[in-house]
N, C-alpha and C. Protein backbone atom coordinates (compact mmCIF):
# COMPACT_ATOMS: atom_id res chain seq x y z
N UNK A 1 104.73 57.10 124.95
CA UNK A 1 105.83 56.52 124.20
C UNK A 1 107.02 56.23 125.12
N UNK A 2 107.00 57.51 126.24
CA UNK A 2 108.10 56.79 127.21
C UNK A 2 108.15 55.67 128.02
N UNK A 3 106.76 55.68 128.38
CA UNK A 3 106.83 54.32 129.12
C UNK A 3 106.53 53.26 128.26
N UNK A 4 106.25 53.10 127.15
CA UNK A 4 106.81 51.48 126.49
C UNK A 4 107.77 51.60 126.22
N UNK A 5 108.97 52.38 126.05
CA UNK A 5 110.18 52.30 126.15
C UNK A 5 110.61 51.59 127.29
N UNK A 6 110.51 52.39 128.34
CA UNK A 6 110.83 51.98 129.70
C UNK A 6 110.05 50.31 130.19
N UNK A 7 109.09 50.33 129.93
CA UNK A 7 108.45 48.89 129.54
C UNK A 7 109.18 47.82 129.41
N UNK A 8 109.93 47.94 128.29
CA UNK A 8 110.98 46.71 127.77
C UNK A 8 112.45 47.04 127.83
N UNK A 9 112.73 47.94 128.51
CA UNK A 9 114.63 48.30 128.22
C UNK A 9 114.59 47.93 130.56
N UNK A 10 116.06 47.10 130.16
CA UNK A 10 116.04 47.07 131.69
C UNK A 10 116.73 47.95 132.23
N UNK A 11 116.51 48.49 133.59
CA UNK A 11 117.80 49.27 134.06
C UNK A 11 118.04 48.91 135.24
N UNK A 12 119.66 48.47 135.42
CA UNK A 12 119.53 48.03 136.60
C UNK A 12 119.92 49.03 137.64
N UNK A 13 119.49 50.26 137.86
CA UNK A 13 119.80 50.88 138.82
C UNK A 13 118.32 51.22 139.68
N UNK A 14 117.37 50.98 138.36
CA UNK A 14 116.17 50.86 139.58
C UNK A 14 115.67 49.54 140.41
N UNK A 15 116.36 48.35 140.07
CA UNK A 15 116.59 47.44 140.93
C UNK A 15 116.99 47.76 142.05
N UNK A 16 118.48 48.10 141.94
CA UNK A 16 119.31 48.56 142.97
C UNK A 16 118.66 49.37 143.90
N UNK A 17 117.70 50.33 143.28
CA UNK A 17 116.88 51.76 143.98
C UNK A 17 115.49 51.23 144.85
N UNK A 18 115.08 50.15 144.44
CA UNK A 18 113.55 49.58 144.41
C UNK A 18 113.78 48.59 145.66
N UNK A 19 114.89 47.83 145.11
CA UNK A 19 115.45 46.75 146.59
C UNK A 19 116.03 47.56 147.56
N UNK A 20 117.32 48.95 147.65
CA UNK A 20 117.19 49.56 148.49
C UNK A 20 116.48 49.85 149.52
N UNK A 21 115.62 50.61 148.66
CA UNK A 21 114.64 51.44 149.77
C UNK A 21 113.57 50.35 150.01
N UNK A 22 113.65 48.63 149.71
CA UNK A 22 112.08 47.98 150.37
C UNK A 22 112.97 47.45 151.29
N UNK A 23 114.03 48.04 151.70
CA UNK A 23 114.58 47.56 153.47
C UNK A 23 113.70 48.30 154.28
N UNK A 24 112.72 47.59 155.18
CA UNK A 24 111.73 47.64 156.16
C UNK A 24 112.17 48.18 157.39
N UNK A 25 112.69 48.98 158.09
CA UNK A 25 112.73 48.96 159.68
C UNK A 25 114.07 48.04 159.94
N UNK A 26 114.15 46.92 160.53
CA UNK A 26 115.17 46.23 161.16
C UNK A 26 115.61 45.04 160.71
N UNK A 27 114.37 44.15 160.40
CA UNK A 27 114.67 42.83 159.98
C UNK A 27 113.08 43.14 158.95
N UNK A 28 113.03 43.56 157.94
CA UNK A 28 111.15 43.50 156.96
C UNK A 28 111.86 44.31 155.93
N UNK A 29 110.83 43.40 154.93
CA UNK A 29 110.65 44.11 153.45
C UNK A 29 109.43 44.46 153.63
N UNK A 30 109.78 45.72 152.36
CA UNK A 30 108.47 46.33 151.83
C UNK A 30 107.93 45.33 150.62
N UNK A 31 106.86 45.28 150.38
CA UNK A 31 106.67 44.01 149.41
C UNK A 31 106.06 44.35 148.02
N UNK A 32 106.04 45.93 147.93
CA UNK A 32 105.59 46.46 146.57
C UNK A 32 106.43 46.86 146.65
N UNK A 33 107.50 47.09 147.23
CA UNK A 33 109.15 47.78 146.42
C UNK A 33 109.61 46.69 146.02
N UNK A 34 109.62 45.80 146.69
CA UNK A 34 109.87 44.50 146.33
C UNK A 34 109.65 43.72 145.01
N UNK A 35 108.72 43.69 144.71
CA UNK A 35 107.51 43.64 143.30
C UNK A 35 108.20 44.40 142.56
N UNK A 36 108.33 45.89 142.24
CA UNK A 36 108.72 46.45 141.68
C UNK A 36 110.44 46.26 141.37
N UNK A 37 111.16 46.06 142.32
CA UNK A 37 112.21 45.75 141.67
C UNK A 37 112.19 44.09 141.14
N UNK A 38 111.32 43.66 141.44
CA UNK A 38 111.17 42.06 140.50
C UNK A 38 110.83 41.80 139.25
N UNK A 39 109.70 43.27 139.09
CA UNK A 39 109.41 43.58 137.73
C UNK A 39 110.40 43.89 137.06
N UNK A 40 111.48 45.02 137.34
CA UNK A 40 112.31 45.31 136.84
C UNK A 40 113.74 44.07 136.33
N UNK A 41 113.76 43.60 137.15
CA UNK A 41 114.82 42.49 137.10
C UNK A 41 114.26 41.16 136.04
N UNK A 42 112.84 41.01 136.10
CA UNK A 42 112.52 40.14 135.18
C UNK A 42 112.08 40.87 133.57
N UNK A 43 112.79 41.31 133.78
CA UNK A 43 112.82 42.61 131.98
C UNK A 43 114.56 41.98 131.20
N UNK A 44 115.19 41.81 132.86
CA UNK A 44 116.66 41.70 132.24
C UNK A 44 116.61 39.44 132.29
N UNK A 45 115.32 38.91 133.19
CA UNK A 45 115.89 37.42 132.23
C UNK A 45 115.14 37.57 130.99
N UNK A 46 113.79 38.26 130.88
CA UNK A 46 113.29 38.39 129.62
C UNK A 46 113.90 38.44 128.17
N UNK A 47 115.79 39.46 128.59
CA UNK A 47 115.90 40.00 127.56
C UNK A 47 117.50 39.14 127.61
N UNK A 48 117.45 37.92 128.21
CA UNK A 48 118.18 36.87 128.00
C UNK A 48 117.71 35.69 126.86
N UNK A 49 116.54 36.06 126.64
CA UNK A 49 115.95 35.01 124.99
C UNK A 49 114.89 34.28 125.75
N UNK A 50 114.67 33.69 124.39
CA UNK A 50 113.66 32.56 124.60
C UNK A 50 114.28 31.04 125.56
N UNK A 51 114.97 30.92 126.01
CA UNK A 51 115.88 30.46 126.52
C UNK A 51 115.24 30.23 128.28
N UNK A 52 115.17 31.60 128.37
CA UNK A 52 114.83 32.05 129.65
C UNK A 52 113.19 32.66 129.72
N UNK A 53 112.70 32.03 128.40
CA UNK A 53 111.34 32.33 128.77
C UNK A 53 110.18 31.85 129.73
N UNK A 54 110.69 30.00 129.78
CA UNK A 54 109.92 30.01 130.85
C UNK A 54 110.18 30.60 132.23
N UNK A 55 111.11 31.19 132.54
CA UNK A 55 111.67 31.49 134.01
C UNK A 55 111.00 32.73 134.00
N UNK A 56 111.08 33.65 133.05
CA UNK A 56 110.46 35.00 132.81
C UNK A 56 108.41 34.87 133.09
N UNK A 57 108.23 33.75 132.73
CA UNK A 57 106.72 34.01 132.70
C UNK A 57 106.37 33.33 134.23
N UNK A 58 107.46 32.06 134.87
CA UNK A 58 107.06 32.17 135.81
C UNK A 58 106.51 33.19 137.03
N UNK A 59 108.19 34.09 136.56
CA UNK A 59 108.23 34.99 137.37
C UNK A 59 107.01 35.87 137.69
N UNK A 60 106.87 36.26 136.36
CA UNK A 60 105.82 37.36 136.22
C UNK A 60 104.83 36.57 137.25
N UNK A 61 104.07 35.93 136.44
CA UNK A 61 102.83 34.76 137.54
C UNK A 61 102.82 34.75 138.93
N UNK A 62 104.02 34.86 139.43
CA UNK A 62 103.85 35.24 140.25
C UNK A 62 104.22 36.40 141.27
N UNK A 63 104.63 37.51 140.20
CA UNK A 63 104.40 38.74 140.67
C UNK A 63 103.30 39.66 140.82
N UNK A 64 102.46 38.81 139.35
CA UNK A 64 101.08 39.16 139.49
C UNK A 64 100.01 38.62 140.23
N UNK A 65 100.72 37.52 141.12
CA UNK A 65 99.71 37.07 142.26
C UNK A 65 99.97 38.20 143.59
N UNK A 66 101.14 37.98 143.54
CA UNK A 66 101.59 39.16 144.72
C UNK A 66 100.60 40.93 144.63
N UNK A 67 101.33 41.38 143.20
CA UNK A 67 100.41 42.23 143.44
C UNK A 67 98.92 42.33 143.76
N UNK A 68 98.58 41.63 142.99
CA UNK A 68 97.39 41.59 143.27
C UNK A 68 96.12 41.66 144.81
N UNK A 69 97.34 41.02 145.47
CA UNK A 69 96.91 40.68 147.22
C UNK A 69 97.67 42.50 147.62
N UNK A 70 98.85 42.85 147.49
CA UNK A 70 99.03 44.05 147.15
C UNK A 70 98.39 45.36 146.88
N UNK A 71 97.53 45.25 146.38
CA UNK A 71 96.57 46.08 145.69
C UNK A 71 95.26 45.89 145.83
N UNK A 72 94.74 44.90 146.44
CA UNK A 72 93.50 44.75 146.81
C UNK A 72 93.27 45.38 148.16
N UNK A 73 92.04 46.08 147.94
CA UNK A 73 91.69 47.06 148.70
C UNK A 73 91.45 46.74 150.02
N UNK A 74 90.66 45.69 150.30
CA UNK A 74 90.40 44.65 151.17
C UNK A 74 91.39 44.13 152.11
N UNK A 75 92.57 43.88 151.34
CA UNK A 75 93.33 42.94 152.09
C UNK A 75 94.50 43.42 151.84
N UNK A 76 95.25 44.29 151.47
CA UNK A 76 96.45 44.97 151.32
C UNK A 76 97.07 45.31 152.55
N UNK A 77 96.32 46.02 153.65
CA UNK A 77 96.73 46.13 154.87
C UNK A 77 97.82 44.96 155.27
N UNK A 78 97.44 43.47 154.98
CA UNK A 78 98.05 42.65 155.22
C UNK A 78 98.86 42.11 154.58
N UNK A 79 99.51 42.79 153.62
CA UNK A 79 100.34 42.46 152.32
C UNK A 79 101.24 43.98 152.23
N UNK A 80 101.69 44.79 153.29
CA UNK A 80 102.31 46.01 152.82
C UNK A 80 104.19 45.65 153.58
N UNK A 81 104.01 44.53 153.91
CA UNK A 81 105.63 43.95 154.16
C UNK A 81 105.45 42.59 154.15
N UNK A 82 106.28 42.10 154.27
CA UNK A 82 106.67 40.68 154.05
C UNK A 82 106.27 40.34 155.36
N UNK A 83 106.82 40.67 156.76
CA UNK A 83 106.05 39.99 157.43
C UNK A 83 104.92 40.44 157.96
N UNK A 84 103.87 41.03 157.77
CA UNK A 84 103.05 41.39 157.62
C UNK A 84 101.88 40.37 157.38
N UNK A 85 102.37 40.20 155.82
CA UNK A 85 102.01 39.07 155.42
C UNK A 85 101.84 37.62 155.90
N UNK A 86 103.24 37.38 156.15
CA UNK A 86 103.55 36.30 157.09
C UNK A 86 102.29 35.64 158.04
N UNK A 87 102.21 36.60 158.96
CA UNK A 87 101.90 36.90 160.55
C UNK A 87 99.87 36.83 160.14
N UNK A 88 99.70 37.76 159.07
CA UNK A 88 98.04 37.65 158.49
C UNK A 88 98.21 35.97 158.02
N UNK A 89 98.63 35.47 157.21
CA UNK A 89 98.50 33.87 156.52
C UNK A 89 98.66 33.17 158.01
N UNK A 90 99.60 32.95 158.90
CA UNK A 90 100.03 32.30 159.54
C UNK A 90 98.34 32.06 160.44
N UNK A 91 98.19 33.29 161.07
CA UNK A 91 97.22 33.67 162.07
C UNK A 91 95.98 33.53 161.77
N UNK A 92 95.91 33.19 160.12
CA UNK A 92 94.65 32.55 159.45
C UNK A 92 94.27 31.47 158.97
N UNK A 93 95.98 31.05 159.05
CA UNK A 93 95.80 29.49 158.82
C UNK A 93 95.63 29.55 156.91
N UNK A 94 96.40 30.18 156.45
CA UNK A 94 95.94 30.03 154.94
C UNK A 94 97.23 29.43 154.36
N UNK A 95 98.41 29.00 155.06
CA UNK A 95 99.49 28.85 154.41
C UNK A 95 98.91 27.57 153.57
N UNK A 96 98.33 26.91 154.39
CA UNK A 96 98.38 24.93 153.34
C UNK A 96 97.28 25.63 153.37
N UNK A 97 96.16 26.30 153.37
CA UNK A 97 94.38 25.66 153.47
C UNK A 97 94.62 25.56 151.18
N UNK A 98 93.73 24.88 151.66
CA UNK A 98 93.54 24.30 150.27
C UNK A 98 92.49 24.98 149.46
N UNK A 99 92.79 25.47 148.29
CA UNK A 99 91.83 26.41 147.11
C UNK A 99 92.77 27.45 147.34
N UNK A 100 93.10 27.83 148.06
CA UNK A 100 93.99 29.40 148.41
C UNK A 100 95.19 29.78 147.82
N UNK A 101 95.38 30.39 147.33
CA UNK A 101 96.71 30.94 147.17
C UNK A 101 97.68 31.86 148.28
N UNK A 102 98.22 31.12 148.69
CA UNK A 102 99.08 31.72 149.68
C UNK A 102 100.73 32.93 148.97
N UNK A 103 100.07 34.25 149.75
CA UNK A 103 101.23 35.06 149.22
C UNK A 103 102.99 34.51 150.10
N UNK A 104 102.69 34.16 150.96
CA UNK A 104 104.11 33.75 151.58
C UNK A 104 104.35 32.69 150.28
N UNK A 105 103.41 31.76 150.12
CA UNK A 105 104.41 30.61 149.57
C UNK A 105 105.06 30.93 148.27
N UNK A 106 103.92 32.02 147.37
CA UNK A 106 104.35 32.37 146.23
C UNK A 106 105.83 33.47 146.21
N UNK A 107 105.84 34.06 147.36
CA UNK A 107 106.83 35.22 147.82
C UNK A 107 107.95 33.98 147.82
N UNK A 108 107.91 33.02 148.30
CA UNK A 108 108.97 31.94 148.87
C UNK A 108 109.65 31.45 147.31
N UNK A 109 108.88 31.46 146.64
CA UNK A 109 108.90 30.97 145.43
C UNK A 109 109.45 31.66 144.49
N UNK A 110 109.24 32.93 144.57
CA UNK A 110 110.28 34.45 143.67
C UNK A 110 111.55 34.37 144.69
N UNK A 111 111.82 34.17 145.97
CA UNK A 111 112.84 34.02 146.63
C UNK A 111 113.64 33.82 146.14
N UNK A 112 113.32 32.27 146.01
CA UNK A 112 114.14 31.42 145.51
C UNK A 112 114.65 31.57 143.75
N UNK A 113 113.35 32.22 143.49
CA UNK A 113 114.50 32.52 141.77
C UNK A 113 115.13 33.40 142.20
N UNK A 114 115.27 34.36 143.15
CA UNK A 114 116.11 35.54 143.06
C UNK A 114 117.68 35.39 143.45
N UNK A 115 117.34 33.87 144.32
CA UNK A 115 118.86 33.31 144.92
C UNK A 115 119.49 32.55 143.81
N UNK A 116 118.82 31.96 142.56
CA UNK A 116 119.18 31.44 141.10
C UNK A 116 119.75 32.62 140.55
N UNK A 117 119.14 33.83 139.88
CA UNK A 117 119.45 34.69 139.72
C UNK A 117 120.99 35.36 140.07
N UNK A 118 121.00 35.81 141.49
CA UNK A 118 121.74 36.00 141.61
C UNK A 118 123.56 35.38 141.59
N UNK A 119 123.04 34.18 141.91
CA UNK A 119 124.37 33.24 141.66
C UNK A 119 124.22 33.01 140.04
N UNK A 120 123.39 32.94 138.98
CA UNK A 120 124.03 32.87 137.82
C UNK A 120 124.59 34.16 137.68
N UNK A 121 124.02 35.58 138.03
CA UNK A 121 124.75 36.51 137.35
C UNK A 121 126.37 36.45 138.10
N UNK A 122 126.75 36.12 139.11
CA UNK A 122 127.93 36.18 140.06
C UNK A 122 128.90 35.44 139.07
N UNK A 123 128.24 33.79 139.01
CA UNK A 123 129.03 33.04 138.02
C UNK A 123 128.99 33.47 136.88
N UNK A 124 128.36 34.39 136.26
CA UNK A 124 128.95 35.29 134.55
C UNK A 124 130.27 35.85 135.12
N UNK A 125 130.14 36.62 136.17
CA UNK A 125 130.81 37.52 136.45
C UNK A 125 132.46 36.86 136.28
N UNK A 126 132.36 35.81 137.12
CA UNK A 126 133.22 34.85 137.32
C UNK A 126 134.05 34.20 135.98
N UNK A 127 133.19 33.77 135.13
CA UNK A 127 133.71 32.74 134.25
C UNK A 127 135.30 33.67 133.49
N UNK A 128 135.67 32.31 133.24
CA UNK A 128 136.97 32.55 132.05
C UNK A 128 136.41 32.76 130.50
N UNK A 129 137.44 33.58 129.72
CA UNK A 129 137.01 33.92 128.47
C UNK A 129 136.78 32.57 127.75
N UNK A 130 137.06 31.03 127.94
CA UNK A 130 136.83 30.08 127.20
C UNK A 130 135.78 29.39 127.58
N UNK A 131 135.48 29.34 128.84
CA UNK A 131 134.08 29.05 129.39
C UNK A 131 132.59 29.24 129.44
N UNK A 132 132.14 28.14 128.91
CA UNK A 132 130.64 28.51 128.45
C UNK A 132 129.93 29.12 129.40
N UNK A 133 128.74 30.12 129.17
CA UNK A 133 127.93 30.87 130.33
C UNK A 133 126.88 29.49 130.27
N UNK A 134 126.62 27.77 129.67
CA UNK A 134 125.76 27.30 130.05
C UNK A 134 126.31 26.75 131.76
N UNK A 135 127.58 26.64 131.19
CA UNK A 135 128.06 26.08 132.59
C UNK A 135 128.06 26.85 134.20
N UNK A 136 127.88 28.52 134.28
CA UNK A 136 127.22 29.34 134.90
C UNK A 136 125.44 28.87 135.28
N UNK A 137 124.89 29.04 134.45
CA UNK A 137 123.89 28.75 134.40
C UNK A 137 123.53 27.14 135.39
N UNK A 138 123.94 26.69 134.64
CA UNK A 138 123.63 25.09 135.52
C UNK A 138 123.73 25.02 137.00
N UNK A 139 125.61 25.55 137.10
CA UNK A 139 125.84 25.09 138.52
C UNK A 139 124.54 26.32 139.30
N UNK A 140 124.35 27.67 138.98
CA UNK A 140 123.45 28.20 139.78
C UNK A 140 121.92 27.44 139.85
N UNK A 141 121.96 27.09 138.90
CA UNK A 141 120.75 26.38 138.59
C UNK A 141 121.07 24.88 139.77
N UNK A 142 121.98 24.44 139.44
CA UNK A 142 122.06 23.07 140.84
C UNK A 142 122.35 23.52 142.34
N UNK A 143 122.92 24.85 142.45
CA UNK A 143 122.84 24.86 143.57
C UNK A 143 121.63 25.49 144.37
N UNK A 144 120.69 25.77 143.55
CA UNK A 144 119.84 26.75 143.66
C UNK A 144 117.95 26.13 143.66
N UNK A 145 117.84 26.17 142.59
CA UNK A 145 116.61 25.42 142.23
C UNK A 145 116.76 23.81 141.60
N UNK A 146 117.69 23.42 141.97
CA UNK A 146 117.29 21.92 141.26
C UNK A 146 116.72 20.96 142.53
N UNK A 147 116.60 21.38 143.42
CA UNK A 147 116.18 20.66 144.64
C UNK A 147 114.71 21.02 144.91
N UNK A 148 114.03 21.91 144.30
CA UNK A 148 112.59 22.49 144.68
C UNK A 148 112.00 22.05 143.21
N UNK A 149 112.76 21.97 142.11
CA UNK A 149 112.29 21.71 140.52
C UNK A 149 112.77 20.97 139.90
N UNK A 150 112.99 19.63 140.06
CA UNK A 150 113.69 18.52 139.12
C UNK A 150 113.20 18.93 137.94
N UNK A 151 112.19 18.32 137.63
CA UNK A 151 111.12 18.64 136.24
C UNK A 151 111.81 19.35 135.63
N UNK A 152 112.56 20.53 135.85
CA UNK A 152 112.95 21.63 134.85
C UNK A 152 114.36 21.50 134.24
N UNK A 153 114.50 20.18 134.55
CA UNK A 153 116.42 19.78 134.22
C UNK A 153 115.87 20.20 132.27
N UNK A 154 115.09 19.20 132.14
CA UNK A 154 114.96 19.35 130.38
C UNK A 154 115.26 21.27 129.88
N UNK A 155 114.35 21.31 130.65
CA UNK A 155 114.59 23.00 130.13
C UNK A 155 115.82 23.39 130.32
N UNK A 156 116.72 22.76 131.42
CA UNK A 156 117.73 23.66 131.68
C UNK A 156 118.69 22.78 130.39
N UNK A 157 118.52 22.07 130.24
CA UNK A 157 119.24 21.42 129.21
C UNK A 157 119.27 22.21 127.53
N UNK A 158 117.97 22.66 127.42
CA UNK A 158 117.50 23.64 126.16
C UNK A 158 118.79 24.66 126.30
N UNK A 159 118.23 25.68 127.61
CA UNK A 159 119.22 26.37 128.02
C UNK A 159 120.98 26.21 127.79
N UNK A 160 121.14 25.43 128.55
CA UNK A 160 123.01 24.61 128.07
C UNK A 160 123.22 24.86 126.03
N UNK A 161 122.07 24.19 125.30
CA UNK A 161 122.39 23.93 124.25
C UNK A 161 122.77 25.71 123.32
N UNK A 162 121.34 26.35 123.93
CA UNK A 162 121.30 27.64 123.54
C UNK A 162 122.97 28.39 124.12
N UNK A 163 122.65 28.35 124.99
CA UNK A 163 124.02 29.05 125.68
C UNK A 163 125.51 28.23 124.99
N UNK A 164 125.42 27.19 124.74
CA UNK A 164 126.78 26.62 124.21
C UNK A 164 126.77 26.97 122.72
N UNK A 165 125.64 27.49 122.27
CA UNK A 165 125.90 28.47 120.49
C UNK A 165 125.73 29.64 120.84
N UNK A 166 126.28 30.35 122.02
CA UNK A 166 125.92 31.63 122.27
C UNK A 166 127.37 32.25 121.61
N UNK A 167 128.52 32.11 121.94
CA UNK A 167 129.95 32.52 121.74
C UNK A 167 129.85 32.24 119.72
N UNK A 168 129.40 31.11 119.18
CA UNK A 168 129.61 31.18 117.58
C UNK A 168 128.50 32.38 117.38
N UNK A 169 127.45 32.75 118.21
CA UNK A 169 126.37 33.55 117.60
C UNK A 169 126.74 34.83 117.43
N UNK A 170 127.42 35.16 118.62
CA UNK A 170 128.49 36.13 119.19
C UNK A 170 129.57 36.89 117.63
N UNK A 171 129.63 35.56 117.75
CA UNK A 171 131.42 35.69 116.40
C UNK A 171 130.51 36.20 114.86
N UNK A 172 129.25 35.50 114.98
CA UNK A 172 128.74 35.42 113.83
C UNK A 172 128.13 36.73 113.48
N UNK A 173 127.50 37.47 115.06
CA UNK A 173 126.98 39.07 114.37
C UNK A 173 127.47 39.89 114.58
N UNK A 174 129.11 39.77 115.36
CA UNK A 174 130.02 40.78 115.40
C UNK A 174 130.49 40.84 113.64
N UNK A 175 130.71 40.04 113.14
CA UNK A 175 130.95 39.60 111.90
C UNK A 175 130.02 40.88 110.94
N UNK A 176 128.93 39.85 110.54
CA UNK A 176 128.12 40.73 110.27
C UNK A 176 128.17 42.26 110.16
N UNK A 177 128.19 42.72 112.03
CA UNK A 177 128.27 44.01 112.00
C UNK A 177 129.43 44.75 111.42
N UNK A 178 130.74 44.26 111.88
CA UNK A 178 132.16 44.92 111.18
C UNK A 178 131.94 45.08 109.88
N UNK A 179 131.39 44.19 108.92
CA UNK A 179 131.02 44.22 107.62
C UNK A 179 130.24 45.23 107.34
N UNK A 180 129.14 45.76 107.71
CA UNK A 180 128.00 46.52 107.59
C UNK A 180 129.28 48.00 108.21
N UNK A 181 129.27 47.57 109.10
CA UNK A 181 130.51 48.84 109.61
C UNK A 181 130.93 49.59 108.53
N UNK A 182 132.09 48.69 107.77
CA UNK A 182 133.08 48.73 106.98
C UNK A 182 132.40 49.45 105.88
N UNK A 183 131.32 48.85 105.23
CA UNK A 183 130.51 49.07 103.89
C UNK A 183 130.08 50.97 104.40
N UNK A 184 129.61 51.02 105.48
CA UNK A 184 129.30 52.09 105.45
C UNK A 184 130.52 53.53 105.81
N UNK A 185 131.37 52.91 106.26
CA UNK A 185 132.82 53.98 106.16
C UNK A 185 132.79 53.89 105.08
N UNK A 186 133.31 52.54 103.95
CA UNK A 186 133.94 52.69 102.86
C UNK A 186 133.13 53.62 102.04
N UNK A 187 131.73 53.98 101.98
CA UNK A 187 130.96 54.61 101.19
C UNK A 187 130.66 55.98 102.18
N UNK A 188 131.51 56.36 102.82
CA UNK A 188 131.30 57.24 103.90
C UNK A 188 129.66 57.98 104.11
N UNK A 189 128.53 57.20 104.86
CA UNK A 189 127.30 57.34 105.00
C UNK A 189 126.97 57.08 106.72
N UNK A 190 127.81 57.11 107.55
CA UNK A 190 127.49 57.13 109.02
C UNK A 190 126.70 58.10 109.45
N UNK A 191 126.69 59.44 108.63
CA UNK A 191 126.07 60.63 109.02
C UNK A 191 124.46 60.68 108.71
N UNK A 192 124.26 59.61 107.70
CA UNK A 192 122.53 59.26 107.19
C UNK A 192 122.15 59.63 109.06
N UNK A 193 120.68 60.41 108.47
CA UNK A 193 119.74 60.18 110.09
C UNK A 193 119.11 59.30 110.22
């Protein structure tokens, strides 16, 4: 029961803990600490809506390619850091070979959401109280992935629309709740278990 809890609630301190400690030696990641704090971090776009669902299932897709090379018994040796990895694809010639799935390119590919990521959460951080979080969203989104993913402007556009009824949605179940609040002081029942 604890771990489907832990399953779906994010925390971001095991991000913080997971990316920590997959600092490698000098210049290397570890690439299952790595994973693991990706898992973790894609719990918190998950639990940004449907909005951010396709970004969430990308992600996953390809965390579960990673692990997978990760965890295979066979070939893990060559998948236990980033360059590691590297240096095995490179030296095998698997980056382009064709049928293959290459872990660098897919690693290259969570990269890069993680540099989206991080500049939208910076620009939340940032914005003014009258300012929409779609407009966060975008510019990280243009400075970030709109050059590797045109295709995904439509979605990001979904996104904008969702996010620009986010502040009335806001007003609408604070609402709600004060009401429900209120009803239950006025009938003094907070103490129900």
């Amino acid at each position: 029961m604890e771990q489907e809890i832990n399953d779906k609630f994010f925390d971001i301190k095991i991000v913080h803990d997971k990316f920590q400690a997959a600092v490698h030696e000098d210049d290397d990641v570890q690439l299952l600490l790595y994973l693991e704090s990706f898992e973790e971090l894609n719990k918190f776009v998950t639990l940004m809506g449907t909005m951010f669902g396709f970004v969430s299932k990308d992600l996953k897709a390809k965390i579960d390619i990673l692990n997978e090379f990760v965890r295979d018994d066979n070939m893990s040796e060559n998948f236990i850091t980033v360059k590691t990895m590297i240096e095995y694809e490179k030296q095998n010639d698997l980056l382009n070979k064709k049928g293959h799935t290459s872990g660098s390119r897919t690693l290259l590919r969570l990269h890069r959401g993680l540099d989206f990521i991080q500049l939208f959460l910076k620009k939340l951080g940032d914005l003014k109280n009258e300012e929409a979080t779609s407009i966060a969203c975008r510019d990280a989104y243009d400075q970030t992935l709109a050059k590797h993913h045109p295709f995904v402007c439509g979605e990001i556009e979904n996104i904008q629309q969702a996010m620009d009824l986010l502040p009335k949605t806001l007003e609408a179940t604070s609402n709600v709740h004060n009401r429900i609040e209120n009803l239950y002081t006025l009938h003094d029942i907070h103490m129900l278990p």
